[in-house]
Protein backbone atom coordinates (compact mmCIF):
# COMPACT_ATOMS: atom_id res chain seq x y z
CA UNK A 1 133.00 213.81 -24.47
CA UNK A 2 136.49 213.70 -22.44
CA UNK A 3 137.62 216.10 -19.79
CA UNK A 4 141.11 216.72 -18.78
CA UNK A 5 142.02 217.89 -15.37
CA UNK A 6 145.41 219.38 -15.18
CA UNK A 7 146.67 220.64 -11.71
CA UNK A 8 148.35 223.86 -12.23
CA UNK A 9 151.68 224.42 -11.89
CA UNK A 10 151.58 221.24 -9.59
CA UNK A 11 154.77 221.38 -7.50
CA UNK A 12 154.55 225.34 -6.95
CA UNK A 13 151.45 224.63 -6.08
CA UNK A 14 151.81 221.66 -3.76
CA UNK A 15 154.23 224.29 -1.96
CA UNK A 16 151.40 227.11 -1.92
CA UNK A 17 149.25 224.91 0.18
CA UNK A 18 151.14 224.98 3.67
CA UNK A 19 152.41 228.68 2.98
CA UNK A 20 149.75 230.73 1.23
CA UNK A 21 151.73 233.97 1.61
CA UNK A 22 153.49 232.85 -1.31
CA UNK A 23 150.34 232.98 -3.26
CA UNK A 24 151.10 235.81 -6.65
CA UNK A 25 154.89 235.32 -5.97
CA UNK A 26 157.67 233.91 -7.77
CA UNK A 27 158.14 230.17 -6.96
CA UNK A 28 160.41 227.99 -8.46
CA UNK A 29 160.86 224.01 -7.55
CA UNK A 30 164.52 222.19 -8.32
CA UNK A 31 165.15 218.80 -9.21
CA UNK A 32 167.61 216.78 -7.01
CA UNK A 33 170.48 218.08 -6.13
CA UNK A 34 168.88 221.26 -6.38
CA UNK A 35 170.19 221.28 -10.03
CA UNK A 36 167.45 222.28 -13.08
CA UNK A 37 163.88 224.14 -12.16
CA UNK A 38 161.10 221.23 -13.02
CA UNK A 39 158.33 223.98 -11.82
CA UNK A 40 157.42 227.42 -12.27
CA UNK A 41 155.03 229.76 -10.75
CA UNK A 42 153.57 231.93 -13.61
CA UNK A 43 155.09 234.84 -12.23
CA UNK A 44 158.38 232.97 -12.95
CA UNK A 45 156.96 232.36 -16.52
CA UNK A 46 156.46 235.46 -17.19
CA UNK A 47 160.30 235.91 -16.98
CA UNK A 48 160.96 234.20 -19.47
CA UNK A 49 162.74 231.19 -17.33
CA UNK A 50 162.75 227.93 -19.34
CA UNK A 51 161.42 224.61 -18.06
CA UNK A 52 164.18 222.12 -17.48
CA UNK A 53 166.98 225.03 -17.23
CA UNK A 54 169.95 224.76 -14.76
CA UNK A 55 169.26 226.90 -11.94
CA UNK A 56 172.64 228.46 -11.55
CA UNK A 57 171.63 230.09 -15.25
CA UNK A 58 169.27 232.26 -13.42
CA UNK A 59 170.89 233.04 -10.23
CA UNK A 60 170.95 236.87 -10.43
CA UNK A 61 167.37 236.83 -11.69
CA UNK A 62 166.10 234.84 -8.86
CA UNK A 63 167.87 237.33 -6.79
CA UNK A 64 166.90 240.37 -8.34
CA UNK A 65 163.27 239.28 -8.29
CA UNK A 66 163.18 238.17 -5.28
CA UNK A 67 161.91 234.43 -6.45
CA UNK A 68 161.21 231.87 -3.91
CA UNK A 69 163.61 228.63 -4.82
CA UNK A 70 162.23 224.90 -3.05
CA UNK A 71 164.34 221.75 -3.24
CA UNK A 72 161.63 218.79 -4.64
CA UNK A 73 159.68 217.26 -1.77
CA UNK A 74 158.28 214.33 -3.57
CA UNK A 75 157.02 212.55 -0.92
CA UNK A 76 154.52 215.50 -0.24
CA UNK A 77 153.51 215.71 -3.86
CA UNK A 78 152.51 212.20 -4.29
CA UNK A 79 150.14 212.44 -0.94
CA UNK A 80 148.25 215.68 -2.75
CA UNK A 81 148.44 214.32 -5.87
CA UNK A 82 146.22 211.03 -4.24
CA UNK A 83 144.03 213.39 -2.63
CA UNK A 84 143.38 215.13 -6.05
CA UNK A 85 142.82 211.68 -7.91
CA UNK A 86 140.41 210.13 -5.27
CA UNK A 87 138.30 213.52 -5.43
CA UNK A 88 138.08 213.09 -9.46
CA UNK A 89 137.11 209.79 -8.82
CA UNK A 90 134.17 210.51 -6.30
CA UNK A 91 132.36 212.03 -9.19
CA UNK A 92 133.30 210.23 -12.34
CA UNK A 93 132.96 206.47 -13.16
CA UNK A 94 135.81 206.00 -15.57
CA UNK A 95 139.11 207.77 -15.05
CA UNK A 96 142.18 207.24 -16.33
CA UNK A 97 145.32 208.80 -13.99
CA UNK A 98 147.50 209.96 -17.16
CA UNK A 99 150.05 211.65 -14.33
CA UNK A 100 151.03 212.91 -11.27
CA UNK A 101 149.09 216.52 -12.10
CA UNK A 102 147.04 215.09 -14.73
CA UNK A 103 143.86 212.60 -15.60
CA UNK A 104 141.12 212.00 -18.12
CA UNK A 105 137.55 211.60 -17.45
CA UNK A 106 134.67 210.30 -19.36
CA UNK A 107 131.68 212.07 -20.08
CA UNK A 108 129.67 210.13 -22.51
CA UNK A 109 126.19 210.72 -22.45
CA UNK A 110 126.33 213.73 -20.68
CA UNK A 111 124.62 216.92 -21.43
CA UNK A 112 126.96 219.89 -22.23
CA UNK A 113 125.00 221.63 -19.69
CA UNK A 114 125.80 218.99 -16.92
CA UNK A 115 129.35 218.29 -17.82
CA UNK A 116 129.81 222.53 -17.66
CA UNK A 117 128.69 221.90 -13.87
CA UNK A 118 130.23 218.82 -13.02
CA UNK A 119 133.59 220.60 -14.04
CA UNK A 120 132.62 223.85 -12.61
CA UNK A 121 131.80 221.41 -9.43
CA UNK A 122 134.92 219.70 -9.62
CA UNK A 123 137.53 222.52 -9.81
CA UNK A 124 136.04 224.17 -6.61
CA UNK A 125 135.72 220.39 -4.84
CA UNK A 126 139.63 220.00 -5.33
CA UNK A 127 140.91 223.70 -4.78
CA UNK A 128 138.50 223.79 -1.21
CA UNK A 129 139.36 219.96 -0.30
CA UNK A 130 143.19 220.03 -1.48
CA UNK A 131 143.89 223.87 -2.08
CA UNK A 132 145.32 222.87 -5.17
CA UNK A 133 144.45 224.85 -8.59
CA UNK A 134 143.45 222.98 -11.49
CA UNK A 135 142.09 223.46 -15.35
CA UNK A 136 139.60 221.41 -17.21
CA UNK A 137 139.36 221.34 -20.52
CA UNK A 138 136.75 219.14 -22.48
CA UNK A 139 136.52 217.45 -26.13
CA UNK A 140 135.00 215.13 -27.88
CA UNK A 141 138.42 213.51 -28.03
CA UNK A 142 141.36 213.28 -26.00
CA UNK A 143 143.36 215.24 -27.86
CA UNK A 144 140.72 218.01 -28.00
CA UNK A 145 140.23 218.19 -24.55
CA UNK A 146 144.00 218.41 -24.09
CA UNK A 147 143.30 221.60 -26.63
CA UNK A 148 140.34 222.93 -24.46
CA UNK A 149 142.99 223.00 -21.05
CA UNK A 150 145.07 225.10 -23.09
CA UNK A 151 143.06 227.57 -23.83
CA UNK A 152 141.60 227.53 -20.14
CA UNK A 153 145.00 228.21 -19.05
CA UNK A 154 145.62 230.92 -21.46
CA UNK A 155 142.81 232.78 -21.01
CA UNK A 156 141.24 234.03 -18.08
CA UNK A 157 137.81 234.46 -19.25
CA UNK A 158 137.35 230.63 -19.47
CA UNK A 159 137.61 230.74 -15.03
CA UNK A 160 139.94 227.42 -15.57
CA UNK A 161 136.83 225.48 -17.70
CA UNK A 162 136.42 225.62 -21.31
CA UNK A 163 134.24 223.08 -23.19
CA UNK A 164 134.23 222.68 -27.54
CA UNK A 165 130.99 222.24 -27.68
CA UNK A 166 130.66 222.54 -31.77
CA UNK A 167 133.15 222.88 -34.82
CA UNK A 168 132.61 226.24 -34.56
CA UNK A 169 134.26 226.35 -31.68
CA UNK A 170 136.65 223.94 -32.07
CA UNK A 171 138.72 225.87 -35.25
CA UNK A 172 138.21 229.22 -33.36
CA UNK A 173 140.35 228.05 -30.35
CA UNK A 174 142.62 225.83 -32.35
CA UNK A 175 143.90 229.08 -34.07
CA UNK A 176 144.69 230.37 -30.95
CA UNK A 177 147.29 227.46 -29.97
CA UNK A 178 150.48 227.17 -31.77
CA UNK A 179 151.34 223.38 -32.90
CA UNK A 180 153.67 222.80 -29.94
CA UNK A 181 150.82 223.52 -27.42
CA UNK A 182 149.15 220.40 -29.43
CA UNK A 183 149.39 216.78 -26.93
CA UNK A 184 152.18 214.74 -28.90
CA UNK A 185 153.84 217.49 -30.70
CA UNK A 186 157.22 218.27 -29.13
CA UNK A 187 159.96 220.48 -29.75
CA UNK A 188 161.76 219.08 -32.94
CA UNK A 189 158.17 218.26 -35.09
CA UNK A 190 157.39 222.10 -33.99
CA UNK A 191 160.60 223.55 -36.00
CA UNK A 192 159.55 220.81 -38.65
CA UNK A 193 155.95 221.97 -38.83
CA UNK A 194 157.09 225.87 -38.64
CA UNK A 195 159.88 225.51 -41.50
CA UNK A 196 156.66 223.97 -43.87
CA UNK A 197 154.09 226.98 -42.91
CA UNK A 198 152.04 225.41 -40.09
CA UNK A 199 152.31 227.69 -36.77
CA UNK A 200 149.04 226.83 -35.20
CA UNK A 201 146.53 223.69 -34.28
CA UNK A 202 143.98 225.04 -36.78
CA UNK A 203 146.81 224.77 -40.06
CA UNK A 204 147.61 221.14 -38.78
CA UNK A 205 144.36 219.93 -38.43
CA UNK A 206 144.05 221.05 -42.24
CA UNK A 207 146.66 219.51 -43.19
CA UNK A 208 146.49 216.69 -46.00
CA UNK A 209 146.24 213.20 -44.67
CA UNK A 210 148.84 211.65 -47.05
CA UNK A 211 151.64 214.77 -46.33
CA UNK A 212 150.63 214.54 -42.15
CA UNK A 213 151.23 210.19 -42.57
CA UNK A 214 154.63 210.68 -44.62
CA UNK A 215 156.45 213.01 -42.48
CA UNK A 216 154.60 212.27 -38.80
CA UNK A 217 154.02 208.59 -39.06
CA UNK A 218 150.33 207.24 -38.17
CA UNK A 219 151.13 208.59 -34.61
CA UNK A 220 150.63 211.84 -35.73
CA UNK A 221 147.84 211.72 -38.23
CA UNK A 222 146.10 209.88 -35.32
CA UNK A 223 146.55 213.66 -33.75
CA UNK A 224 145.61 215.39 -36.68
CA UNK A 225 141.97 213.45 -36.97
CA UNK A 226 141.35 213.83 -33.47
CA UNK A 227 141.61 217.48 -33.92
CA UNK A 228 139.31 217.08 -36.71
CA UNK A 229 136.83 215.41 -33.94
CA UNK A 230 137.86 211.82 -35.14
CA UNK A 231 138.45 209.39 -32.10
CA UNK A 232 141.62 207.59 -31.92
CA UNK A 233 141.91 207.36 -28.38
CA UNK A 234 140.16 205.80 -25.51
CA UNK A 235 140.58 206.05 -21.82
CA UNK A 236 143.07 203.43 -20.52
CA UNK A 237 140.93 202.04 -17.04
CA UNK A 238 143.43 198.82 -16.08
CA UNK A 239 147.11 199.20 -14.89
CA UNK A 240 149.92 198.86 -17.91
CA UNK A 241 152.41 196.32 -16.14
CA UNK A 242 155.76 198.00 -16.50
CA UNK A 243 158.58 195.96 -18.57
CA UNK A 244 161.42 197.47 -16.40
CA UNK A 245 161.76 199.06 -12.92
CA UNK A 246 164.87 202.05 -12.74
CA UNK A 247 165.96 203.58 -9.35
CA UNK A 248 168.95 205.61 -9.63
CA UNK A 249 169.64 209.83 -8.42
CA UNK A 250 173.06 211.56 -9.15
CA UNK A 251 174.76 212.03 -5.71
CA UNK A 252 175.06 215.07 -3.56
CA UNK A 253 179.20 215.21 -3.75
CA UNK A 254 181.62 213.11 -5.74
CA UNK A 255 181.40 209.38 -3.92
CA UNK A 256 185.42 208.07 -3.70
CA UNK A 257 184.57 205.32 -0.90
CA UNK A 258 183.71 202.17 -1.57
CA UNK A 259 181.16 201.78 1.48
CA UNK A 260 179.38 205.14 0.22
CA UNK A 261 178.68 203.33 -2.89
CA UNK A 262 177.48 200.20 -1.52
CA UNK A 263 175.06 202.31 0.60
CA UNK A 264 174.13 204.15 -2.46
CA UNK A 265 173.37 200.83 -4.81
CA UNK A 266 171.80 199.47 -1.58
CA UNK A 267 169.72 202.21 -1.38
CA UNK A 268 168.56 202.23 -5.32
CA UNK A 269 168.09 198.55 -5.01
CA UNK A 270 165.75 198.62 -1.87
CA UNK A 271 163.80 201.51 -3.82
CA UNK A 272 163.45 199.38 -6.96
CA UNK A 273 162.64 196.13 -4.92
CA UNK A 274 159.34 198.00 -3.40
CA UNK A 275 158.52 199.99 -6.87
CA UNK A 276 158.30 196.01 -8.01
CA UNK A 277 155.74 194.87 -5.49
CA UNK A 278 153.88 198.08 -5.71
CA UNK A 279 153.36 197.04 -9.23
CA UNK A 280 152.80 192.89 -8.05
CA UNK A 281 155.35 191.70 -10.31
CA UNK A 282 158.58 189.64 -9.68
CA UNK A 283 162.11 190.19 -11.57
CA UNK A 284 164.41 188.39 -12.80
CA UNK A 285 167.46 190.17 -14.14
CA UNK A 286 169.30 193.31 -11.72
CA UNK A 287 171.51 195.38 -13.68
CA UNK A 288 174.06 197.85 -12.09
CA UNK A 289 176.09 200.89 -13.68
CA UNK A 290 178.02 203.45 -12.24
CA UNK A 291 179.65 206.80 -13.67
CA UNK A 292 182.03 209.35 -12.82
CA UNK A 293 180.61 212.73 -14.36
CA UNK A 294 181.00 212.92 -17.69
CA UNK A 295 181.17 215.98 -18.47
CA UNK A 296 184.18 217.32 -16.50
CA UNK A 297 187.76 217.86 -18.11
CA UNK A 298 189.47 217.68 -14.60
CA UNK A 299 188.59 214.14 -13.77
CA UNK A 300 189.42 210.70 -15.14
CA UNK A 301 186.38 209.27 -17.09
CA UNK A 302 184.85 206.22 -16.14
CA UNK A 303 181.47 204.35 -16.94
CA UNK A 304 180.60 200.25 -16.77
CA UNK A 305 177.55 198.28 -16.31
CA UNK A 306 176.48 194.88 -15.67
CA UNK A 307 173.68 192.48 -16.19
CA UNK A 308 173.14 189.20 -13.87
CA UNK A 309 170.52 187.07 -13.51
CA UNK A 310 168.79 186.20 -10.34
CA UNK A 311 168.72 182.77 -8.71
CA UNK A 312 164.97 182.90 -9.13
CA UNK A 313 162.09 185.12 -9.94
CA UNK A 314 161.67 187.70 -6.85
CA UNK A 315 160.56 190.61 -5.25
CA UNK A 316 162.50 190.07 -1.99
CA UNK A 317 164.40 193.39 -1.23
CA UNK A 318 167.35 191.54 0.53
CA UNK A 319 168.17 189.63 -2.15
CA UNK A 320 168.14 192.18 -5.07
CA UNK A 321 170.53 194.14 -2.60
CA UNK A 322 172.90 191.54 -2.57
CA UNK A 323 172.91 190.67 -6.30
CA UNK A 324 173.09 194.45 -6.98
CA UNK A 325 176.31 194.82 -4.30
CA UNK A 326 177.50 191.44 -6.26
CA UNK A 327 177.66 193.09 -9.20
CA UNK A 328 179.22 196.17 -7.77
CA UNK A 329 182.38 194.78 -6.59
CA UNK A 330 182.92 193.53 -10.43
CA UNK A 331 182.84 196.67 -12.14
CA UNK A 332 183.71 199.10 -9.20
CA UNK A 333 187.42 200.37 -9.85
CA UNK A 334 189.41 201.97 -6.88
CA UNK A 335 190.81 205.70 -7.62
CA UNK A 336 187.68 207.65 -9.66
CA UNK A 337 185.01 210.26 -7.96
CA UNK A 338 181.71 208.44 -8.93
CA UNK A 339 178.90 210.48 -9.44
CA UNK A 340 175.76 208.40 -10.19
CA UNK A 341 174.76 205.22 -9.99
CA UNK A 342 171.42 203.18 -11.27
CA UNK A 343 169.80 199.85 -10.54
CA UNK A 344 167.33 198.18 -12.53
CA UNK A 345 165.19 195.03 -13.24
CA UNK A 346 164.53 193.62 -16.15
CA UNK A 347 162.57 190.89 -17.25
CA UNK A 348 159.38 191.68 -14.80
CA UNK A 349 156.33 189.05 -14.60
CA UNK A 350 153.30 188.75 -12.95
CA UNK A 351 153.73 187.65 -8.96
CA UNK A 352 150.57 185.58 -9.40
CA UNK A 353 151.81 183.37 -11.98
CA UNK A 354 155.80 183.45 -11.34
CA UNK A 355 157.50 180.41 -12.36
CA UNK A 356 158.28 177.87 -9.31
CA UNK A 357 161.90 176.84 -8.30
CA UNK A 358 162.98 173.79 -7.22
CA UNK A 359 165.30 174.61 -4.36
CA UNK A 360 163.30 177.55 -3.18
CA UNK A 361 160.88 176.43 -1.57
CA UNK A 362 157.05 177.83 -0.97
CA UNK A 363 157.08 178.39 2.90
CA UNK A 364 160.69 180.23 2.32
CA UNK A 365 158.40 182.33 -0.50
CA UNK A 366 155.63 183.06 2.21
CA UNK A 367 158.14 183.97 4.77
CA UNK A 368 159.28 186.67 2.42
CA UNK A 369 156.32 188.00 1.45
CA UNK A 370 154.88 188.30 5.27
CA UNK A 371 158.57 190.43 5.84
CA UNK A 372 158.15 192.44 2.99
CA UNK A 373 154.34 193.24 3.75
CA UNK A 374 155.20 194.39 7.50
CA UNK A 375 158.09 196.13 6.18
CA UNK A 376 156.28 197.76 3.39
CA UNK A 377 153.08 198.68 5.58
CA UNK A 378 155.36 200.44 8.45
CA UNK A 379 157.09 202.22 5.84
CA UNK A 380 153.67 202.86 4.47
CA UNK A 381 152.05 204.55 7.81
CA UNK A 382 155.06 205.97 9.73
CA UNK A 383 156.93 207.10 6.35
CA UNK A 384 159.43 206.24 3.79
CA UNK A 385 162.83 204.87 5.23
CA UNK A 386 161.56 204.29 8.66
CA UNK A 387 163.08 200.68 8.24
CA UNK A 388 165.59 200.23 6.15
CA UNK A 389 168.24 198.27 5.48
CA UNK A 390 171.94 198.29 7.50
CA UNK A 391 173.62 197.72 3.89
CA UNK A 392 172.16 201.63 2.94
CA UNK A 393 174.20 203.31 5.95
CA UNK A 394 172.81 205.43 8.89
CA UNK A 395 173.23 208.88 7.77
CA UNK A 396 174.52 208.74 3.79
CA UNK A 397 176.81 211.60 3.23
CA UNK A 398 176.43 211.28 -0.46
CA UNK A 399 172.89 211.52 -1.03
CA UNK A 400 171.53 214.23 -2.66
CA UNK A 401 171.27 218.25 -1.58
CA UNK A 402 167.86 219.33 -0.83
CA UNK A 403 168.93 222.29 1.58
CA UNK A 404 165.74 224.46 0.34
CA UNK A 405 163.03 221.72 0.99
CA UNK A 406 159.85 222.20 2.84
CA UNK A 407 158.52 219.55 5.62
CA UNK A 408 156.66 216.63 4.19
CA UNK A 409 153.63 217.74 6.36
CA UNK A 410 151.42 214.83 5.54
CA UNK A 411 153.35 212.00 5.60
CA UNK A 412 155.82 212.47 8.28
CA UNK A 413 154.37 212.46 11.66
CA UNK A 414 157.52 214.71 13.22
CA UNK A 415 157.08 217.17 10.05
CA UNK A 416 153.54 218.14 10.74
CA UNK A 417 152.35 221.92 10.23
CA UNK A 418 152.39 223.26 13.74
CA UNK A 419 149.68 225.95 14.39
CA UNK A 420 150.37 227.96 17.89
């Protein structure tokens, strides 16, 4: 048996947790720039506003409903979303963290009595340690339990837990979800599935094997048998190394100065270098583009990347700067409003077995691991950005809005909650 614990409405709620008077009201949380809602109260739901819409869409709604608007304060949703993973973890031996707001659990060889309490357990540990609200749903696969939180969302009779215990079970709840509530199935193989008669989980697990492998692929027969009760999928325990690191945010206001953009790569490039040794690997290609917005008829158009290699395999934040500012004075052109720009790495190893150089020497490699470990531990305990680099400016005009955003109460010492 798997359970999945899904924190609801995450961000909302992360907001809910330092201002409970907002508890039953309309919440929504922006991405940067304040620019398309990424979460929704369900009051908000209830509305009708879609996920991933541009705010301005709804701006008389929001008004008219009185609906509480937050710029993203990722910094605080990352510390809660720890807290929320290390209390799973307290009470389960194998976890997988599938997301910010989401992670699997193992059950095997637990009773359905006992898991019904561990879960039961487990939702009140997190919303009395954490205050944050969650839904567990369990399966005898993956994909079932991802079923099983689905229906403990939709229905308040389930108290946030619902367990398939039996087939019986299982087809009486799958008729309740349509085929785009299903893990896996997005958008485009919903129309697909609609146009051909299949509307809800129960039709698509009866679907024929040979029909579901022509027009899904494996992928999606793999779904099909595990809502039959056929495993496919196992719990992923040890970390996927990534294949390529990408920092890059659109920018508060048009960016026409050539010193705003070097603070802006500078920036991306310091935030890549420590997503690298976060991971313990080591790159060896930086690629830079830049972009004047697209979209707009009143401005010249202008877009151009750039690949270079680095002099050797690294993780040294000063020296992915530079190569990424290298690269920007070859493609930057004088006389266009930029409006985003993204750094990446490519070509990632493992730091424990990168490749030795013969004119960079091991005690130079030491010396910039020690700097990068005090750098990254301050950082760490006093909060992001408390050093950084002179090349990413003092106070970046260009960076993006967040007007509407809460303190980070738990990782900023000057941004605690204050209780008089």
């Amino acid at each position: 048996m798997y359970a999945v614990i899904d924190c609801n409405n995450f961000y909302v709620s992360c907001e809910r947790v330092f201002q409970p008077h907002l508890k039953k009201r309309p919440v929504v949380v922006l991405s940067n720039n304040d620019g398309c809602i990424i979460s929704r109260s369900d009051e908000v739901k209830r509305m009708g506003v879609k996920m991933g819409s541009p705010a301005f869409e709804y701006h008389d709604l929001f008004d008219k409903e009185n609906v509480h608007i937050f710029s993203p304060n990722f910094p605080l949703y990352a510390d809660l979303s720890s807290r929320v993973m290390r209390t799973i973890s307290a009470l389960s031996q194998r976890l997988e963290v599938y997301s910010i707001d989401e992670a699997f659990i193992d059950f095997s060889n637990f009773s359905t009595t006992l898991i019904e309490k561990q879960c039961i357990l487990l939702k009140k540990l997190i919303q009395k340690n954490i205050g944050i609200p969650v839904s567990i749903g369990v399966g005898t696969t993956m994909t079932l339990a991802k079923a099983a939180n689905e229906v403990a969302k939709k229905n308040e009779r389930f108290a946030g837990v619902c367990l398939i215990k039996n087939n019986t079970e299982r087809d009486k709840y799958l008729v309740t979800l349509k085929v785009d509530d299903i893990w896996g199935i997005g958008a485009g193989l919903r129309a697909f599935l609609n146009a051909h008669g299949i509307y809800n989980a129960y039709k698509l697990a009866q679907a024929p094997d040979l029909w579901v492998k022509q027009y899904m692929t494996i992928s999606g027969l793999k779904t099909v048998w595990e809502l039959r009760g056929r495993k496919c999928h196992d719990l992923t325990s040890e970390h996927v190394a990534k294949k390529s690191i990408i920092s890059s945010r659109t920018f508060g206001r048009p960016v026409t100065i050539y010193r705003e953009l070097v603070e802006s790569v500078s920036t991306y490039a310091a935030r890549a270098a420590e997503k690298l040794r976060e991971e313990g690997e080591v790159a060896s290609f930086v690629s830079l583009s830049i972009r004047t917005n697209l979209h707009s008829s009143s401005q010249k158009h202008y877009y151009n990347t750039l690949t270079e290699s680095l002099s050797h395999e690294t993780d040294y934040s000063p020296t992915i700067i530079s190569s990424a500012v290298q690269i920007l004075k070859k493609i930057y052109r004088r006389g266009y409003q930029y409006k985003k720009a993204c750094v990446s790495l490519h070509e990632l190893s493992s730091k424990d077995i990168q490749q030795q150089h013969l004119f960079y020497s091991h005690e130079k490699r030491q010396k910039e691991d020690r700097t990068m470990k005090a750098v990254d531990l301050i950082n760490f305990e006093f909060g992001s950005g408390t050093i950084e680099f002179a090349s990413q400016g003092k106070r970046p005009g260009w960076k993006g809005n967040a007007v509407k955003r809460t303190p980070r109460y738990t990782t900023k010492w000057n941004e605690l909650l204050e209780v008089s």
